[in-house]
C-alpha atoms as a PDB file:
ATOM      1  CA  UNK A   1       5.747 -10.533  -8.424  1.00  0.00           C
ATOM      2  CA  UNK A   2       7.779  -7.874  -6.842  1.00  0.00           C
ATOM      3  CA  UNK A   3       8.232  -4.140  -8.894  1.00  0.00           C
ATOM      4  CA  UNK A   4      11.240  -2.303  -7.806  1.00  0.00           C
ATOM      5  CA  UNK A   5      10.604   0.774  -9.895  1.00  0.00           C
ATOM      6  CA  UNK A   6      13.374   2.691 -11.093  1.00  0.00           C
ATOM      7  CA  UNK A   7      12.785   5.561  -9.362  1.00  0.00           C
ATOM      8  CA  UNK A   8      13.727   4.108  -5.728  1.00  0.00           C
ATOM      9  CA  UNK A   9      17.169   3.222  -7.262  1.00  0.00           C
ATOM     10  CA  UNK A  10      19.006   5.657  -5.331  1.00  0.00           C
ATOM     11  CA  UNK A  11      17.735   4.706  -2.305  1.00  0.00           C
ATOM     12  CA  UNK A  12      18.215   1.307  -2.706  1.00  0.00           C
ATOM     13  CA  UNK A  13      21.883   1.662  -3.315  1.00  0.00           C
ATOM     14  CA  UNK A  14      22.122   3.828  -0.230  1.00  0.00           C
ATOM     15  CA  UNK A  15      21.714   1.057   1.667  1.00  0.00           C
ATOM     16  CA  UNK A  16      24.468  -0.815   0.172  1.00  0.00           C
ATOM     17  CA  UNK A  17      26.741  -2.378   2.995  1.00  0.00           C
ATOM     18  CA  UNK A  18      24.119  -0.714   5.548  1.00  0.00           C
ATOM     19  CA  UNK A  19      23.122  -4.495   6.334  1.00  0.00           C
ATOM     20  CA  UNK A  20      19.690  -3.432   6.581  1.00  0.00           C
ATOM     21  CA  UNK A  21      18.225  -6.703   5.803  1.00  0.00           C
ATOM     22  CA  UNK A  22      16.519  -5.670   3.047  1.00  0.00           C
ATOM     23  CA  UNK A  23      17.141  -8.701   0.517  1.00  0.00           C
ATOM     24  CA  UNK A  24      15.752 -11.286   3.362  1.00  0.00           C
ATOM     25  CA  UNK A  25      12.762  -9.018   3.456  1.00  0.00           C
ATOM     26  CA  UNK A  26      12.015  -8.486  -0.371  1.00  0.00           C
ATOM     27  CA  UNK A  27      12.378 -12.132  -0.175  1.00  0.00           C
ATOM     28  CA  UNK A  28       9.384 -12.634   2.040  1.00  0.00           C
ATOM     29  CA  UNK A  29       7.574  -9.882   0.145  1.00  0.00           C
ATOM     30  CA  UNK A  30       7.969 -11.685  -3.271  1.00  0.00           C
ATOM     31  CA  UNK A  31       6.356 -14.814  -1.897  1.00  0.00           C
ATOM     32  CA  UNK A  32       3.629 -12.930   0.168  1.00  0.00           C
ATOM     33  CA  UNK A  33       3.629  -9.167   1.518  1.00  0.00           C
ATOM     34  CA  UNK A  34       1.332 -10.533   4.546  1.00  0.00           C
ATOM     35  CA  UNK A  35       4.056 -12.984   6.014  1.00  0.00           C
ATOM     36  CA  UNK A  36       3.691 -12.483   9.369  1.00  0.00           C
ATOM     37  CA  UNK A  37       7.587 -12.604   9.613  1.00  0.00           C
ATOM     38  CA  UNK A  38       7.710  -9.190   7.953  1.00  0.00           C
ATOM     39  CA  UNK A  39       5.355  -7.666  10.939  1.00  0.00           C
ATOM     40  CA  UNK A  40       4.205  -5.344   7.908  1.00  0.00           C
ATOM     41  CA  UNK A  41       1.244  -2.573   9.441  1.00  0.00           C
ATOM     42  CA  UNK A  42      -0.784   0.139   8.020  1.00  0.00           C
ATOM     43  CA  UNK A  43       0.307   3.648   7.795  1.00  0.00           C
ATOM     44  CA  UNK A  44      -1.655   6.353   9.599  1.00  0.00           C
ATOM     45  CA  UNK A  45      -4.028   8.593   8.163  1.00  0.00           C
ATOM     46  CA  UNK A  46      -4.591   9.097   4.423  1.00  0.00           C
ATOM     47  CA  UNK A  47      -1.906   6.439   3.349  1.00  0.00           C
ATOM     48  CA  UNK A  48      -3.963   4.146   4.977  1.00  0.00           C
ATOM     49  CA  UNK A  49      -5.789   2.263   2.833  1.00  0.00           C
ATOM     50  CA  UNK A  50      -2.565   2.473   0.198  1.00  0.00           C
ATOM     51  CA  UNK A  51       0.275   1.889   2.076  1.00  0.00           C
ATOM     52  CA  UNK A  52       1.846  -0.454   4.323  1.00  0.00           C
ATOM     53  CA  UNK A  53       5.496  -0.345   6.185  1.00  0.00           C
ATOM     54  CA  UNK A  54       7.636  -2.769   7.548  1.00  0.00           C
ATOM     55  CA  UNK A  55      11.001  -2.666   9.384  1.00  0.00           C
ATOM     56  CA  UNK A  56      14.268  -3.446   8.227  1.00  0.00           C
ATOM     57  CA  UNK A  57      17.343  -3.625  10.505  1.00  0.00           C
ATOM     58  CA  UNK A  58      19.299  -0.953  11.861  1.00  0.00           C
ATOM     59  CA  UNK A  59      16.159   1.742  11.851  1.00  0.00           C
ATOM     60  CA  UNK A  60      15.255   1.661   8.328  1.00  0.00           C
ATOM     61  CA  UNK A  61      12.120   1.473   6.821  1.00  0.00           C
ATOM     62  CA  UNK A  62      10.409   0.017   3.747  1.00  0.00           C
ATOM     63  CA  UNK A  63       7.178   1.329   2.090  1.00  0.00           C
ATOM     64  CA  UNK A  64       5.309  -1.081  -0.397  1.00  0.00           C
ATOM     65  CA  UNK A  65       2.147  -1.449  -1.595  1.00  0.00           C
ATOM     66  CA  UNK A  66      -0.102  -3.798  -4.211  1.00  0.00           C
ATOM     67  CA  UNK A  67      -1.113  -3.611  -7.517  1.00  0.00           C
ATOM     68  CA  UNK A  68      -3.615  -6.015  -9.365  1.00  0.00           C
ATOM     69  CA  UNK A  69      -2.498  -9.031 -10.882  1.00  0.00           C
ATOM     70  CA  UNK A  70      -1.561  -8.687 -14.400  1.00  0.00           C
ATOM     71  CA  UNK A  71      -3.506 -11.729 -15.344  1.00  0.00           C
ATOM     72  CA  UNK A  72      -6.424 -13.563 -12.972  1.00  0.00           C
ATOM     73  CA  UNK A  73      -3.725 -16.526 -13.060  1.00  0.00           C
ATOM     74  CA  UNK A  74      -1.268 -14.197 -11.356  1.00  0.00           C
ATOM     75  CA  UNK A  75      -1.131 -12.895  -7.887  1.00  0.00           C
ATOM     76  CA  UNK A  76      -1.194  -9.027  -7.158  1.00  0.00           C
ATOM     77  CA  UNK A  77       2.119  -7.217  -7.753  1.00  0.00           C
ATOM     78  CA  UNK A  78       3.653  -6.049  -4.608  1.00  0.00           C
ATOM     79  CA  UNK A  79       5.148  -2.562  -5.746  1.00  0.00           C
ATOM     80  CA  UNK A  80       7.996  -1.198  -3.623  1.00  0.00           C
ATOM     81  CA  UNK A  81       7.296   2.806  -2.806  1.00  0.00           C
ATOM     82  CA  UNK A  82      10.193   4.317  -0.270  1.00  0.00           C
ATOM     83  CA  UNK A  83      12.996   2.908   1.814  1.00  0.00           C
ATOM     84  CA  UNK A  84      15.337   5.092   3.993  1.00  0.00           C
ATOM     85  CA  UNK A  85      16.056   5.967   8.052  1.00  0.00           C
ATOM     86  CA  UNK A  86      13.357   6.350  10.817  1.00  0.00           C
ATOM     87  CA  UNK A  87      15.188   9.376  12.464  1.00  0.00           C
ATOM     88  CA  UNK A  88      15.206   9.690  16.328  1.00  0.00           C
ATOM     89  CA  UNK A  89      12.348  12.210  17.321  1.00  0.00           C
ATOM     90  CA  UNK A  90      10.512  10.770  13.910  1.00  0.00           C
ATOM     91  CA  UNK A  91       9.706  14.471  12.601  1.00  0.00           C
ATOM     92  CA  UNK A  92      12.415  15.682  10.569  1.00  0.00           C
ATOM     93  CA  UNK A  93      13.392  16.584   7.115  1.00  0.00           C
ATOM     94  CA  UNK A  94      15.212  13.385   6.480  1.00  0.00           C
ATOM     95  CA  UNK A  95      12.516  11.215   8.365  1.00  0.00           C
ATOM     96  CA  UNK A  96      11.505   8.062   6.222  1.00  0.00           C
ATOM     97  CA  UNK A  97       8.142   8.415   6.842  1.00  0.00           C
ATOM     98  CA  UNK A  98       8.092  12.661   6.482  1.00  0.00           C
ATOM     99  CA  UNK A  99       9.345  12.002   3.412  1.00  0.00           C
ATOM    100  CA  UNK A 100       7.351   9.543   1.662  1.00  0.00           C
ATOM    101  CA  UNK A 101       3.780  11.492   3.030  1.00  0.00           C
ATOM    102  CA  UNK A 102       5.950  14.784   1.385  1.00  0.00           C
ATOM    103  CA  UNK A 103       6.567  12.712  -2.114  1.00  0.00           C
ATOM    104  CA  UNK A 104       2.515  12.475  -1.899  1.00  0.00           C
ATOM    105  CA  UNK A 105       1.988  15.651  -1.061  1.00  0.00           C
ATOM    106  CA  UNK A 106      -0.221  15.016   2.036  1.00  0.00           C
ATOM    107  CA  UNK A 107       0.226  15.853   5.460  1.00  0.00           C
ATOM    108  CA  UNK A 108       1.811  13.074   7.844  1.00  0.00           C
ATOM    109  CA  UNK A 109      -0.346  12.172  10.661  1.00  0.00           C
ATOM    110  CA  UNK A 110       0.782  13.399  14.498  1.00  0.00           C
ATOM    111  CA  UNK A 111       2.276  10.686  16.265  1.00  0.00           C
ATOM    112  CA  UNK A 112       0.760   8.041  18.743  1.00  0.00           C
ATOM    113  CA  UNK A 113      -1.133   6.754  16.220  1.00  0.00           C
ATOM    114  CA  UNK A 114      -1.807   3.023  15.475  1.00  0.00           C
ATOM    115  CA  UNK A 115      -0.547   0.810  13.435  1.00  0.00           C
ATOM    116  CA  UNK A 116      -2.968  -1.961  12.622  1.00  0.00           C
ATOM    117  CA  UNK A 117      -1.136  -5.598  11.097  1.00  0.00           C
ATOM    118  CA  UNK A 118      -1.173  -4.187   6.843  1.00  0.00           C
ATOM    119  CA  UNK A 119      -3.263  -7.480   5.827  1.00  0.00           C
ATOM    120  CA  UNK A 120      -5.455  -7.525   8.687  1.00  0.00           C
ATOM    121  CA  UNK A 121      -8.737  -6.177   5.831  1.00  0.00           C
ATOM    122  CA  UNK A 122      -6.946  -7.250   2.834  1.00  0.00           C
ATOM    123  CA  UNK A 123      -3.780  -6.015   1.366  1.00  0.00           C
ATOM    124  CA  UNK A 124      -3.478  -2.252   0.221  1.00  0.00           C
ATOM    125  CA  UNK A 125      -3.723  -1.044  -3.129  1.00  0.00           C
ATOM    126  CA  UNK A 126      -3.024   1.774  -5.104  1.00  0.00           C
ATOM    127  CA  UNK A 127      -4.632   3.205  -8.194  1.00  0.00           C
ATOM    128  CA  UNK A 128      -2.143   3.271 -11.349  1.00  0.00           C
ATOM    129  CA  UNK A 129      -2.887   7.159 -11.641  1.00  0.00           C
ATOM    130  CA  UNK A 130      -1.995   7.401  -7.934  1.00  0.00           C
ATOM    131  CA  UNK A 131       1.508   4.976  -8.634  1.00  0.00           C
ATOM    132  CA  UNK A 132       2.537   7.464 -11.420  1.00  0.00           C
ATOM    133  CA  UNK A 133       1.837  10.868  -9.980  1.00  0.00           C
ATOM    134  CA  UNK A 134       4.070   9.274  -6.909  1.00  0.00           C
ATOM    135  CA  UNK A 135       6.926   7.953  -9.340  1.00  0.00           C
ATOM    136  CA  UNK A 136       7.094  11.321 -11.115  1.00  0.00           C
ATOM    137  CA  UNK A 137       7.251  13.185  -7.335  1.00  0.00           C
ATOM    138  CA  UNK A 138       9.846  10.588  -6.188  1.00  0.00           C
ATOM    139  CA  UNK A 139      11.880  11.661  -9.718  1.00  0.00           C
ATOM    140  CA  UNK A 140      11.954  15.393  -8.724  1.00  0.00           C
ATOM    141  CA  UNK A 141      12.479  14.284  -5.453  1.00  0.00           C
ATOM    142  CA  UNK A 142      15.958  12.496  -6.502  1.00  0.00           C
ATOM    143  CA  UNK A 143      16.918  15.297  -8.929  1.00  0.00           C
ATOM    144  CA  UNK A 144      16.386  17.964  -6.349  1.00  0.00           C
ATOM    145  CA  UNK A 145      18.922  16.247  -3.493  1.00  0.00           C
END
Protein backbone atom coordinates (compact mmCIF):
# COMPACT_ATOMS: atom_id res chain seq x y z
CA UNK A 1 0.00 0.00 0.00
CA UNK A 2 1.38 3.32 -0.90
CA UNK A 3 0.33 6.70 1.52
CA UNK A 4 0.71 9.88 -0.31
CA UNK A 5 -0.15 12.11 2.62
CA UNK A 6 -1.72 15.27 2.02
CA UNK A 7 0.78 17.29 3.12
CA UNK A 8 3.33 16.56 0.09
CA UNK A 9 0.49 17.77 -2.24
CA UNK A 10 2.19 20.78 -3.26
CA UNK A 11 5.12 19.24 -4.12
CA UNK A 12 3.71 16.70 -5.99
CA UNK A 13 1.94 19.05 -8.29
CA UNK A 14 5.18 20.93 -8.75
CA UNK A 15 6.32 18.37 -10.66
CA UNK A 16 3.51 18.38 -12.99
CA UNK A 17 4.82 18.31 -16.71
CA UNK A 18 8.48 18.19 -15.05
CA UNK A 19 8.57 14.48 -16.52
CA UNK A 20 10.30 13.45 -13.53
CA UNK A 21 9.28 9.93 -13.72
CA UNK A 22 7.69 9.87 -10.71
CA UNK A 23 4.41 7.74 -11.56
CA UNK A 24 6.80 4.78 -13.06
CA UNK A 25 8.54 4.99 -9.74
CA UNK A 26 5.51 5.08 -7.23
CA UNK A 27 4.61 2.25 -9.39
CA UNK A 28 7.54 0.13 -8.38
CA UNK A 29 7.20 1.43 -4.83
CA UNK A 30 3.53 0.21 -4.51
CA UNK A 31 4.54 -3.31 -5.46
CA UNK A 32 7.85 -3.30 -3.39
CA UNK A 33 10.03 -0.20 -2.12
CA UNK A 34 13.22 -2.66 -2.42
CA UNK A 35 12.93 -3.20 -6.32
CA UNK A 36 16.20 -3.04 -7.28
CA UNK A 37 14.99 -0.97 -10.36
CA UNK A 38 14.34 1.96 -8.03
CA UNK A 39 18.25 1.87 -6.83
CA UNK A 40 16.54 3.20 -3.48
CA UNK A 41 19.70 3.82 -0.57
CA UNK A 42 19.85 4.96 2.92
CA UNK A 43 20.16 8.48 3.94
CA UNK A 44 23.18 9.60 5.95
CA UNK A 45 23.31 10.16 9.47
CA UNK A 46 20.29 10.32 11.79
CA UNK A 47 17.68 9.63 8.94
CA UNK A 48 19.29 6.55 8.63
CA UNK A 49 17.53 4.00 10.01
CA UNK A 50 14.07 6.02 8.86
CA UNK A 51 14.58 7.09 5.62
CA UNK A 52 15.43 5.99 2.29
CA UNK A 53 15.82 8.09 -1.21
CA UNK A 54 15.65 7.25 -4.61
CA UNK A 55 16.12 9.19 -7.89
CA UNK A 56 13.71 10.38 -10.21
CA UNK A 57 14.61 11.92 -13.61
CA UNK A 58 15.81 15.20 -14.34
CA UNK A 59 17.62 15.69 -10.65
CA UNK A 60 14.76 15.17 -8.46
CA UNK A 61 14.49 13.29 -5.55
CA UNK A 62 11.97 11.17 -3.63
CA UNK A 63 11.98 10.48 0.17
CA UNK A 64 9.79 7.47 1.47
CA UNK A 65 9.76 5.42 4.18
CA UNK A 66 7.61 2.26 5.85
CA UNK A 67 5.06 1.90 8.16
CA UNK A 68 3.68 -1.46 9.66
CA UNK A 69 1.14 -3.32 8.00
CA UNK A 70 -2.27 -2.46 9.02
CA UNK A 71 -3.20 -6.05 9.38
CA UNK A 72 -0.50 -9.24 9.61
CA UNK A 73 -2.31 -10.19 6.16
CA UNK A 74 -1.06 -6.91 4.73
CA UNK A 75 2.34 -5.81 3.74
CA UNK A 76 4.01 -2.64 5.38
CA UNK A 77 2.76 0.72 4.06
CA UNK A 78 5.33 2.49 2.10
CA UNK A 79 4.67 6.24 3.22
CA UNK A 80 5.91 8.93 0.82
CA UNK A 81 7.92 11.84 2.97
CA UNK A 82 9.55 14.68 0.43
CA UNK A 83 10.05 15.04 -3.28
CA UNK A 84 11.73 18.13 -4.91
CA UNK A 85 15.34 19.19 -6.81
CA UNK A 86 18.89 17.96 -5.82
CA UNK A 87 20.49 21.47 -6.42
CA UNK A 88 24.03 21.68 -7.98
CA UNK A 89 26.59 22.16 -5.03
CA UNK A 90 23.82 19.99 -2.86
CA UNK A 91 23.89 22.63 0.15
CA UNK A 92 21.41 25.18 -0.38
CA UNK A 93 18.19 26.53 0.86
CA UNK A 94 16.14 24.90 -1.81
CA UNK A 95 18.24 21.57 -1.70
CA UNK A 96 15.87 18.42 -1.56
CA UNK A 97 17.72 16.82 0.86
CA UNK A 98 18.51 20.32 3.16
CA UNK A 99 15.14 20.52 3.25
CA UNK A 100 13.65 17.40 4.30
CA UNK A 101 16.66 17.00 7.33
CA UNK A 102 15.25 20.97 8.06
CA UNK A 103 11.36 19.64 8.12
CA UNK A 104 12.94 17.18 10.94
CA UNK A 105 14.70 19.51 12.54
CA UNK A 106 18.11 17.70 12.51
CA UNK A 107 21.23 18.60 11.08
CA UNK A 108 22.09 17.14 7.47
CA UNK A 109 25.16 15.14 7.39
CA UNK A 110 28.51 16.73 5.46
CA UNK A 111 28.86 15.29 2.22
CA UNK A 112 30.95 12.21 0.95
CA UNK A 113 29.03 10.13 2.84
CA UNK A 114 27.65 6.66 1.83
CA UNK A 115 24.79 5.56 0.69
CA UNK A 116 24.22 1.93 1.48
CA UNK A 117 21.25 -0.05 -1.02
CA UNK A 118 17.81 1.17 1.59
CA UNK A 119 16.80 -2.71 1.97
CA UNK A 120 20.14 -4.02 2.32
CA UNK A 121 19.11 -4.69 6.71
CA UNK A 122 15.50 -4.53 6.16
CA UNK A 123 13.36 -1.72 5.05
CA UNK A 124 13.20 1.59 7.19
CA UNK A 125 10.59 2.50 9.45
CA UNK A 126 9.29 5.26 11.20
CA UNK A 127 7.47 5.60 14.47
CA UNK A 128 3.76 7.09 14.03
CA UNK A 129 4.77 9.91 16.64
CA UNK A 130 7.84 10.55 14.46
CA UNK A 131 5.33 10.50 10.95
CA UNK A 132 3.10 13.18 12.64
CA UNK A 133 5.52 15.59 14.22
CA UNK A 134 7.06 15.47 10.40
CA UNK A 135 3.52 16.01 8.68
CA UNK A 136 2.73 18.92 11.01
CA UNK A 137 6.55 20.50 10.15
CA UNK A 138 5.98 19.77 6.41
CA UNK A 139 2.36 21.85 6.98
CA UNK A 140 4.19 24.98 8.33
CA UNK A 141 6.65 24.30 5.95
CA UNK A 142 4.00 24.77 2.92
CA UNK A 143 2.20 27.67 4.66
CA UNK A 144 5.39 29.55 5.24
CA UNK A 145 6.60 29.49 1.23
Amino acid sequence: MLVQPAELDPQIAALAGRRAGLQRRLRLLEHDPCDPELNAYRLSGPLQPIVCGLHLDRGYRLAFTTMSAPTADDRPRVVLLYVGRREAGHRSKADVWDLLHDIFGIDNPPAGHDKSPCCAEGEPTIEHDVLADFLRQLRRFNRGR
